[in-house]
Protein backbone atom coordinates (compact mmCIF):
# COMPACT_ATOMS: atom_id res chain seq x y z
CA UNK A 1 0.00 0.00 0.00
CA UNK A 2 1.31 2.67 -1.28
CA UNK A 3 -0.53 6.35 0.53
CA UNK A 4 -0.26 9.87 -0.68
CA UNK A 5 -0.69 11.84 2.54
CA UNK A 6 -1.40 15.48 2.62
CA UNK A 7 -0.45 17.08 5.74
CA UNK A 8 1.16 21.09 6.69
CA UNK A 9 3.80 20.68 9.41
CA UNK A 10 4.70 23.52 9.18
CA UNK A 11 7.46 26.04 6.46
CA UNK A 12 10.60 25.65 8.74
CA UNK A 13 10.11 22.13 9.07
CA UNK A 14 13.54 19.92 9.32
CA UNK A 15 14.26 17.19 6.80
CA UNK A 16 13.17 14.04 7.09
CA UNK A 17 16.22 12.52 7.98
CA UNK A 18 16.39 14.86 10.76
CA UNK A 19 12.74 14.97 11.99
CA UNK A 20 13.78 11.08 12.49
CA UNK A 21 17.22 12.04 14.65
CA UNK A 22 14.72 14.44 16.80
CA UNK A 23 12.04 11.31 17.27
CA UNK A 24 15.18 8.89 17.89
CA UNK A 25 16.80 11.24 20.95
CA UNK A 26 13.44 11.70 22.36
CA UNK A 27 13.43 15.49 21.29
CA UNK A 28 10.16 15.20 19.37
CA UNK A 29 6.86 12.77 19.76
CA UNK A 30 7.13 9.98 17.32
CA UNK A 31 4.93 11.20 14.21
CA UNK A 32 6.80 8.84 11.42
CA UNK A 33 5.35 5.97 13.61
CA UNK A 34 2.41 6.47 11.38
CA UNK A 35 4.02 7.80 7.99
CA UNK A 36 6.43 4.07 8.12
CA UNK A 37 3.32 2.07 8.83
CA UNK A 38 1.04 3.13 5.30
CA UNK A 39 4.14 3.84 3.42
CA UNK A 40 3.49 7.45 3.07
CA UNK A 41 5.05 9.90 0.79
CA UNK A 42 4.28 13.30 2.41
CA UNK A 43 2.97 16.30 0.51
CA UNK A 44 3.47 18.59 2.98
CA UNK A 45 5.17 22.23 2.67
CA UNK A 46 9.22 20.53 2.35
CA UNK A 47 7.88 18.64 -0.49
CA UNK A 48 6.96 21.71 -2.31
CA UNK A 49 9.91 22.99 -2.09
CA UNK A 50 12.15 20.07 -2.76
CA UNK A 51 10.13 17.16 -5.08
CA UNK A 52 8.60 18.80 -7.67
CA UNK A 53 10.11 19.82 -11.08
CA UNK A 54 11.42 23.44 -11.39
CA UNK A 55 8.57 25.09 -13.52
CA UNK A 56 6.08 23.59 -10.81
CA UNK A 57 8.26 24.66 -7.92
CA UNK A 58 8.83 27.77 -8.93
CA UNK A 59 5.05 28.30 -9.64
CA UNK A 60 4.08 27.25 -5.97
CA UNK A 61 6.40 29.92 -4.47
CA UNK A 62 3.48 32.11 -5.98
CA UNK A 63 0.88 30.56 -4.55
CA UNK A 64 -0.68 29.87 -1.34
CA UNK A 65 0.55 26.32 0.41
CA UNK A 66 -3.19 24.79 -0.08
CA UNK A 67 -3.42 25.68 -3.02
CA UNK A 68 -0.17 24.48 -4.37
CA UNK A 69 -0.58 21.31 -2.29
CA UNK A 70 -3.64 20.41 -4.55
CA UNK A 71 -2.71 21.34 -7.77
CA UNK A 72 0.60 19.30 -6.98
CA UNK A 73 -1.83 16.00 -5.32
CA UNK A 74 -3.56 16.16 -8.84
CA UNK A 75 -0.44 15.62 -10.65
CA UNK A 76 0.80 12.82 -8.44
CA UNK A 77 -2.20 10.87 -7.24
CA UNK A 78 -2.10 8.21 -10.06
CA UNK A 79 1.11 6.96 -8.24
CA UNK A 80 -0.52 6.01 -5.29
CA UNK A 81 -2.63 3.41 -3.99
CA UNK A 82 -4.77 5.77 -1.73
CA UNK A 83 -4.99 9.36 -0.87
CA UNK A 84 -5.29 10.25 3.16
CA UNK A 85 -5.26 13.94 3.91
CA UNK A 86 -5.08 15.28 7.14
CA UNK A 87 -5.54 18.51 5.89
CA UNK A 88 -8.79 19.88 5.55
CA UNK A 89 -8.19 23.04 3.57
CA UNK A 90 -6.88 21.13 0.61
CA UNK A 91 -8.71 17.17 1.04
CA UNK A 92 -11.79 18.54 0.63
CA UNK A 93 -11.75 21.01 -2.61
CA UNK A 94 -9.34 18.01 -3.79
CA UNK A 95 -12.64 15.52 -3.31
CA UNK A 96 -14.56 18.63 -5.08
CA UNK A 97 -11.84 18.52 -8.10
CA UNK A 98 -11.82 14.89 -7.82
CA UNK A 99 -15.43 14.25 -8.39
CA UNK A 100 -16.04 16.55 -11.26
CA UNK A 101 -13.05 15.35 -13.19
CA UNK A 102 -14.09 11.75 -12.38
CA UNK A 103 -10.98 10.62 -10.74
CA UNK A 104 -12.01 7.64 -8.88
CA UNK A 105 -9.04 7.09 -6.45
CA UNK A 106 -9.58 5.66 -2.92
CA UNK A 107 -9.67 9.08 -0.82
CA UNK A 108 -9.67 9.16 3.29
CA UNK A 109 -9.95 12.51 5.14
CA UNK A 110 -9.56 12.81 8.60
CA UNK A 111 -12.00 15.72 9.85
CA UNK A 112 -10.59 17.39 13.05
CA UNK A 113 -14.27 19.03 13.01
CA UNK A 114 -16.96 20.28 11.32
CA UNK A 115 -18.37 23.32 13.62
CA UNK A 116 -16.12 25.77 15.21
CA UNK A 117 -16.12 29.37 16.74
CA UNK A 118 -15.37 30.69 13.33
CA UNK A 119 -18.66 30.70 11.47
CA UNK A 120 -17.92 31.22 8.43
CA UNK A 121 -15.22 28.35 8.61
CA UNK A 122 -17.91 26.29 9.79
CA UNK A 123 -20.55 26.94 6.93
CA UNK A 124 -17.54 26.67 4.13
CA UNK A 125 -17.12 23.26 5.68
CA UNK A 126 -20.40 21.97 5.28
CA UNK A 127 -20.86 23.19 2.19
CA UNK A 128 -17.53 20.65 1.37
CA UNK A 129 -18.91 18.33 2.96
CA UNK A 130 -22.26 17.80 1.10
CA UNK A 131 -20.66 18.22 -2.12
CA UNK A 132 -18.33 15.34 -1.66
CA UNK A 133 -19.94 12.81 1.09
CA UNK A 134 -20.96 10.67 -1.44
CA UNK A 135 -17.10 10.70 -3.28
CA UNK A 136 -14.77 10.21 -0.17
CA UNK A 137 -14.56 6.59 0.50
CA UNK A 138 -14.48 7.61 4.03
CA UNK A 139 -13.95 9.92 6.82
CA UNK A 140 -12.18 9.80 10.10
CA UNK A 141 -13.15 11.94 12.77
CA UNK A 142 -12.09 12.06 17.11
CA UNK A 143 -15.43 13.51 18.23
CA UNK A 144 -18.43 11.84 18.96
CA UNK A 145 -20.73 14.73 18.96
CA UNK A 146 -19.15 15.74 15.92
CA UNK A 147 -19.50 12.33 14.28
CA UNK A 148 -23.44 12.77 15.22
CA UNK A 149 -23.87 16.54 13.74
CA UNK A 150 -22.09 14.38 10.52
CA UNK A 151 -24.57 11.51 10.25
CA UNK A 152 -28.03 13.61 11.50
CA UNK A 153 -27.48 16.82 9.83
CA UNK A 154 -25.14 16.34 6.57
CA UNK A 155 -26.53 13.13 6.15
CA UNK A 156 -23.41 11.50 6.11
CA UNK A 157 -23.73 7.20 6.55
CA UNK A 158 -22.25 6.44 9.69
CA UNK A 159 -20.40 3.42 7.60
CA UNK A 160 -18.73 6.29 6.29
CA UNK A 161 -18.26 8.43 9.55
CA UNK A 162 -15.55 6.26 11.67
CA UNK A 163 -14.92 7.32 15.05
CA UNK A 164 -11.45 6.03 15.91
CA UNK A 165 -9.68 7.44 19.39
CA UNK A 166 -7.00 10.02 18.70
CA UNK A 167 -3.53 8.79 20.05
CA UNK A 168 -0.89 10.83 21.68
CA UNK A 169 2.77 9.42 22.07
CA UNK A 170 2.85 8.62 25.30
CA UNK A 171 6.69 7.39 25.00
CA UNK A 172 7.30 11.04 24.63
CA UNK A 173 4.42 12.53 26.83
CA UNK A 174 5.40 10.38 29.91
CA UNK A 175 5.48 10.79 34.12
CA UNK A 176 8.54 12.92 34.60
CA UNK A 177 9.54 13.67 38.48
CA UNK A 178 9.57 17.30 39.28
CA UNK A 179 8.92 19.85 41.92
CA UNK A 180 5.42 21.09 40.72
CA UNK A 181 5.81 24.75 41.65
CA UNK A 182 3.35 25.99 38.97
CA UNK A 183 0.65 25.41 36.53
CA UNK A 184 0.13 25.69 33.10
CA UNK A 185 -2.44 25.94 30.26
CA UNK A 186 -1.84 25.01 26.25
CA UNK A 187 -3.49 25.82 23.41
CA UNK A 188 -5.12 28.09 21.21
CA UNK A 189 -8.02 27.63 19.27
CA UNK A 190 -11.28 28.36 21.28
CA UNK A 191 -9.90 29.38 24.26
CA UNK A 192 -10.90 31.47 27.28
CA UNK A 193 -8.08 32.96 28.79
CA UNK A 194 -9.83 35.64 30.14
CA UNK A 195 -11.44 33.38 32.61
CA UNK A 196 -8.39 31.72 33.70
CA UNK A 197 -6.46 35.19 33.97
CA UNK A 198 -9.32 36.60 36.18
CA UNK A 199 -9.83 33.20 38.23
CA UNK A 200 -5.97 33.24 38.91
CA UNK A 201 -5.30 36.91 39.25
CA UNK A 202 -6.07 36.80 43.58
CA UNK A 203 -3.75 33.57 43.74
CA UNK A 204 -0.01 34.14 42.97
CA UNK A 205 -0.29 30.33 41.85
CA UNK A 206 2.32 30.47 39.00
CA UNK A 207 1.02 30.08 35.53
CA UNK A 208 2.41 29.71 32.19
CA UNK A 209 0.27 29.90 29.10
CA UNK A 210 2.15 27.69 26.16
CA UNK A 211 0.27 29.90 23.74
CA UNK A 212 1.54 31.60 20.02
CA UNK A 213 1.99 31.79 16.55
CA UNK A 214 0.44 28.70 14.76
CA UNK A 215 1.81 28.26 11.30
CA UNK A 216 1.73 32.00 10.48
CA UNK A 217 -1.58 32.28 12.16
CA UNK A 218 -2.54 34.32 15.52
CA UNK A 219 -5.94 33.26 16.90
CA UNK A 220 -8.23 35.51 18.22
CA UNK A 221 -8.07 34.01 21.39
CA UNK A 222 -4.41 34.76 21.94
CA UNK A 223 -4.74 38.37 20.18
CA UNK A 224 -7.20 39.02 23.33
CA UNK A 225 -4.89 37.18 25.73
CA UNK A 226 -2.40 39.37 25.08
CA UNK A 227 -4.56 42.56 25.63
CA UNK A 228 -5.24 41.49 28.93
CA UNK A 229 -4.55 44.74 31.23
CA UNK A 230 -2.18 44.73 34.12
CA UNK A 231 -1.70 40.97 33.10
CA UNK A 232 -0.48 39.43 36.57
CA UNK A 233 3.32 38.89 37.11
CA UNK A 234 3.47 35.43 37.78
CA UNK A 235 1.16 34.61 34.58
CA UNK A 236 3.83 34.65 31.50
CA UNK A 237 2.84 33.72 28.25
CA UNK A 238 4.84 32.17 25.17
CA UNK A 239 4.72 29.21 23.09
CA UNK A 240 7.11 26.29 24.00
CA UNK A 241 8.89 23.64 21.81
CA UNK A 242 7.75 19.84 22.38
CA UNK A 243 10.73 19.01 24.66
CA UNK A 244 10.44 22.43 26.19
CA UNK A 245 6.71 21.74 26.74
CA UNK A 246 7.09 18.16 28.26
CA UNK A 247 9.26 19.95 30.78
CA UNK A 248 6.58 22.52 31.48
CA UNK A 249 3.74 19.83 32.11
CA UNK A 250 6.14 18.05 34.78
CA UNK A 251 6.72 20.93 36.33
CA UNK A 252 2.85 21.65 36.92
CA UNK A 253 0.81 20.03 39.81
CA UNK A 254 -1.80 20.51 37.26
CA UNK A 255 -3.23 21.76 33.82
CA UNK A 256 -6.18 24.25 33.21
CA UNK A 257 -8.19 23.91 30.05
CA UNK A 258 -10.21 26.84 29.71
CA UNK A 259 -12.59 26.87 26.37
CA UNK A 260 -14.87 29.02 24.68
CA UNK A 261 -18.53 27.30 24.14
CA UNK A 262 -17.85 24.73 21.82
CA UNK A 263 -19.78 21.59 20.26
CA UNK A 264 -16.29 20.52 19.00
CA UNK A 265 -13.37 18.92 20.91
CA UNK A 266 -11.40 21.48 21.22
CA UNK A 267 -8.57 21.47 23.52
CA UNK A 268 -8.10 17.55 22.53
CA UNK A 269 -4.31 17.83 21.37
CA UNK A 270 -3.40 19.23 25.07
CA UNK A 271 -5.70 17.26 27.57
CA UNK A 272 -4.30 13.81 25.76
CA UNK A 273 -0.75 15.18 26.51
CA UNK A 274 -1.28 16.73 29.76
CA UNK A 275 -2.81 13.06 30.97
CA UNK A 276 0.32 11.06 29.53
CA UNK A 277 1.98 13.24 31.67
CA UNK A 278 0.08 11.58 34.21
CA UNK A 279 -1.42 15.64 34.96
CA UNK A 280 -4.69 16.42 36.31
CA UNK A 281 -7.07 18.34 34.09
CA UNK A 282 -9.15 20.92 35.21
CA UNK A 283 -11.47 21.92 31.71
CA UNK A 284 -13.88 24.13 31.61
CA UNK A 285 -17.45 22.10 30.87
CA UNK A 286 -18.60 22.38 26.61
CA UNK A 287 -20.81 19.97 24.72
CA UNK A 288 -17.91 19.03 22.71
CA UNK A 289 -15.53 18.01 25.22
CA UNK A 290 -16.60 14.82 26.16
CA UNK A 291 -14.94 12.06 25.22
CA UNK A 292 -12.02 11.93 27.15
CA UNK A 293 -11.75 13.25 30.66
CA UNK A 294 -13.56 11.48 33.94
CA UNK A 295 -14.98 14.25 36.03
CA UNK A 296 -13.52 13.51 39.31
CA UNK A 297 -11.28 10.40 38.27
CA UNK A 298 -9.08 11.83 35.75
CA UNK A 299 -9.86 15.50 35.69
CA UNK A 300 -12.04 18.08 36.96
CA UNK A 301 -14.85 19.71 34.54
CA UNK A 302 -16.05 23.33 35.60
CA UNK A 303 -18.94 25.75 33.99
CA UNK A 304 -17.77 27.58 30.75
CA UNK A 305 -16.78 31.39 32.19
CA UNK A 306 -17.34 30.54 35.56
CA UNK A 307 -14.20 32.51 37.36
CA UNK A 308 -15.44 31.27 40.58
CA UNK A 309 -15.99 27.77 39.82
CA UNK A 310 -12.74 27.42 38.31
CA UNK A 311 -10.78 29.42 40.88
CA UNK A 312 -12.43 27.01 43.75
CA UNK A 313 -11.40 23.68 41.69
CA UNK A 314 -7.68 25.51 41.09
CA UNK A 315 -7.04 26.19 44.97
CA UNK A 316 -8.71 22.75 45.98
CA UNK A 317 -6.27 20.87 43.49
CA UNK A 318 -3.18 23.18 44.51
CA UNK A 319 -3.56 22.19 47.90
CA UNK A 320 -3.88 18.95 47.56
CA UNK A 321 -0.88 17.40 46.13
CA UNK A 322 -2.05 13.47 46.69
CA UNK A 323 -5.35 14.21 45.10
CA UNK A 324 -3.66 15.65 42.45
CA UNK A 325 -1.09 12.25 42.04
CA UNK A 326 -3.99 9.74 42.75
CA UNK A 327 -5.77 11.43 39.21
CA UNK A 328 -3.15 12.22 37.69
CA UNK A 329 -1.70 8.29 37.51
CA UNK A 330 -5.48 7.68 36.84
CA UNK A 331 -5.33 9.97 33.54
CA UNK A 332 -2.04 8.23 32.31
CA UNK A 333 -3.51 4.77 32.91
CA UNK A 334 -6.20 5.55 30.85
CA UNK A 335 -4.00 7.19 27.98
CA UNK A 336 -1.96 3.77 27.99
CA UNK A 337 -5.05 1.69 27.28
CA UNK A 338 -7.43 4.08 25.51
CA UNK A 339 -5.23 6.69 23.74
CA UNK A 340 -2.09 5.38 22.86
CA UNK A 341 0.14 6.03 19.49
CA UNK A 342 0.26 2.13 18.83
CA UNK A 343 -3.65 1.58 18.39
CA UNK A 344 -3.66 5.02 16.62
CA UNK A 345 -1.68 4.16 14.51
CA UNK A 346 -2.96 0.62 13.77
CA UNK A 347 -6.44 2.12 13.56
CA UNK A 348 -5.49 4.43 10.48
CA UNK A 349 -3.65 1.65 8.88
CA UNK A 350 -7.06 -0.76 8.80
CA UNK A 351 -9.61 2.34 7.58
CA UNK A 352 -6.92 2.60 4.77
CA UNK A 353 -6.42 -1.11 4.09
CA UNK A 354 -10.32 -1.41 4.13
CA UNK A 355 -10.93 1.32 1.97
CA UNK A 356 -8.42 -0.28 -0.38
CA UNK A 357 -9.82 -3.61 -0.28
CA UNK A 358 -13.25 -2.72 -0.67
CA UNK A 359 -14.24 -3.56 2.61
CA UNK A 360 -17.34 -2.07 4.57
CA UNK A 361 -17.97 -1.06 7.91
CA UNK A 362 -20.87 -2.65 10.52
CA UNK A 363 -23.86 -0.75 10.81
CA UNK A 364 -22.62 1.69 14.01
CA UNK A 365 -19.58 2.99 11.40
CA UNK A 366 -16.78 2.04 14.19
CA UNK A 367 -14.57 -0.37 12.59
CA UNK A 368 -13.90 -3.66 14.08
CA UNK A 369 -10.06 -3.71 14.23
CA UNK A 370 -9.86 -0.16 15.56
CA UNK A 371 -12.24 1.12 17.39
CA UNK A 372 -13.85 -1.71 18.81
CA UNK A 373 -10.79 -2.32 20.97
CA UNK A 374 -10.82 1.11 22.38
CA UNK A 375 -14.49 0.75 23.31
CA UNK A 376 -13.56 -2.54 25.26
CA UNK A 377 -10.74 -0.88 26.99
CA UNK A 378 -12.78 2.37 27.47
CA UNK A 379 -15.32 -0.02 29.55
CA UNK A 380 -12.96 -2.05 31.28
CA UNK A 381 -11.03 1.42 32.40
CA UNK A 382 -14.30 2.86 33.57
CA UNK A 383 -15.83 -0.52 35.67
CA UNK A 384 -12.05 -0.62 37.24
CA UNK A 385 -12.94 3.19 38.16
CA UNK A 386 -16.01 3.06 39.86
């Protein structure tokens, strides 16, 4: 199986050869895991710049990455087995292209999410996603809710809509010992920082906010972060490297999650790291965020913009150290079973290798390999819980 996968990881992105040396001395999480395992040739932004031939390369430095990403996947595709982009902005006008040109190549798109903050990203999405449901062999998606506002409102079959647990490397994200002297909160999209800023600001609880420049973009959540008046001393904010960022978890007793209102998972990428860590979560409560976290056995959920509320569950968990421990070895107990790289990766290898083949899915749209392993472990996790 040979996969064309469209991903961005970014302009200043190392070789290959070297992202490899970073994984190998533990520098990096271990994202070729996956690329080794479906023999995938990445078109990400390095291949722009380095694969194609001159006329097209020099072209692309005129355009935006997207769109140069799927003029190039058009030119390539026929030497590839199967198509999985990871990139939303360019998989789905590529199903679009694909359809009305009548390329019939096997074509999986992994959906971070359909709604979001950002209206009009939401309704451009939708609009994608009717016009090529019935063209993309399939779609792979983290959220339940999400999976449901696919099936009952796009009309999307739920053999198409796979649900498959989102892994985190939890080689990389693992228990380090540390004098917690602080806390921290990561992220960026749909965040409330406000709330955290004004739940802290009567504390003096150290606080870092891992919290930047994403690929050239600066959300509005940071924007209004950082026009925060009379922003507290011992709250700094700055985005952190992965190593850097491993070493900022272990340091906290605990990590704060504080989102917008959201139907979407948002804050996913962060509370699956901060848990490897073997971290308490404290995350404020949204329809989309609930997959993951145990209130009271893994993590603590709180009302969206509730200052209070999350200022009580800060000072209870800062003061209590072996509360903290207890949940926190709870969390990366579950991350081992539920949310690690391994069955990640395995699960993305079957949905291609079935979409390949030919093969379908059972009537709930989880595949059998995958996800149906995750659900066992998810209910074995939770009876050992209770």
């Amino acid at each position: 199986m040979k996969t064309l996968y469209i991903i961005s990881k970014g302009m200043n992105k190392v070789a290959e050869e070297e992202m490899k040396k970073l994984e190998e001395t533990d520098k990096i999480p271990r994202a070729s895991l996956l690329e080794c395992a479906i023999s995938a040739e990445l078109l990400d932004e390095r291949y722009l710049e380095d694969k194609p031939p001159r006329l097209r390369k020099f072209l692309y430095k005129l355009l935006p990455v997207s769109l140069a990403q799927l003029i190039e996947a058009l030119y390539i595709m026929n030497r590839f087995d199967v198509i999985l982009s990871h990139k939303e902005k360019v998989g789905l006008p590529l199903a679009l292209f694909m359809k009305y040109l009548g390329i019939n190549k096997p074509h999986v798109v992994i959906i971070s999410r359909i709604t979001s903050v950002d209206e009009k990203k939401s309704r451009q999405k939708r609009w994608f996603l009717k016009h090529t449901k019935d063209t993309i062999s399939r779609f792979i998606i983290w959220s339940s809710i999400q999976r449901k506002i696919a099936i009952e409102e796009l009309n999307i079959t739920p053999e198409k809509m796979i649900l498959v647990k989102r892994g985190t490397d939890q080689e990389f994200w693992r228990p380090e010992t540390r004098q917690t002297d602080m806390i921290c909160s990561v992220g960026m999209e749909a965040r409330d920082y406000p709330t955290l800023v004004e739940a802290l600001r009567p504390l003096n609880i150290h606080c870092h906010i891992a919290s930047g420049i994403a690929r050239g973009e600066v959300f509005n959540t940071v924007k209004k972060l950082r026009s925060i008046p009379d922003l507290p001393e011992y709250i700094s904010v700055g985005k952190k490297k992965p190593a850097d960022l491993r070493e900022l978890y272990a340091r906290s007793r605990f990590v704060v999650v504080p989102l917008l209102p959201t139907d979407s998972d948002n804050g996913l990428t962060s509370i699956l790291e901060s848990m490897a860590m073997g971290k308490t979560v404290i995350c404020s409560k949204s329809e989309g965020q609930i997959d993951v976290i145990q209130d009271g056995v893994t993590g603590i959920l709180v009302p969206q913009g509730d200052v209070e509320a999350m200022r009580l569950a800060i000072l209870e968990l800062w003061n209590d150290p072996l509360r903290c421990k207890t949940m926190g070895e709870a969390a990366r107990k579950y991350i081992e079973e539920v949310h690690n790289i391994e069955q990640f990766v395995d699960s993305i290898k079957k949905e291609l290798e079935f979409t390949l083949n030919g093969k379908h899915k059972n009537q709930s749209g989880l595949s059998k390999p995958g996800n149906n392993f995750s659900k066992v472990k998810l209910n074995s996790y939770q009876e050992s819980s209770k």
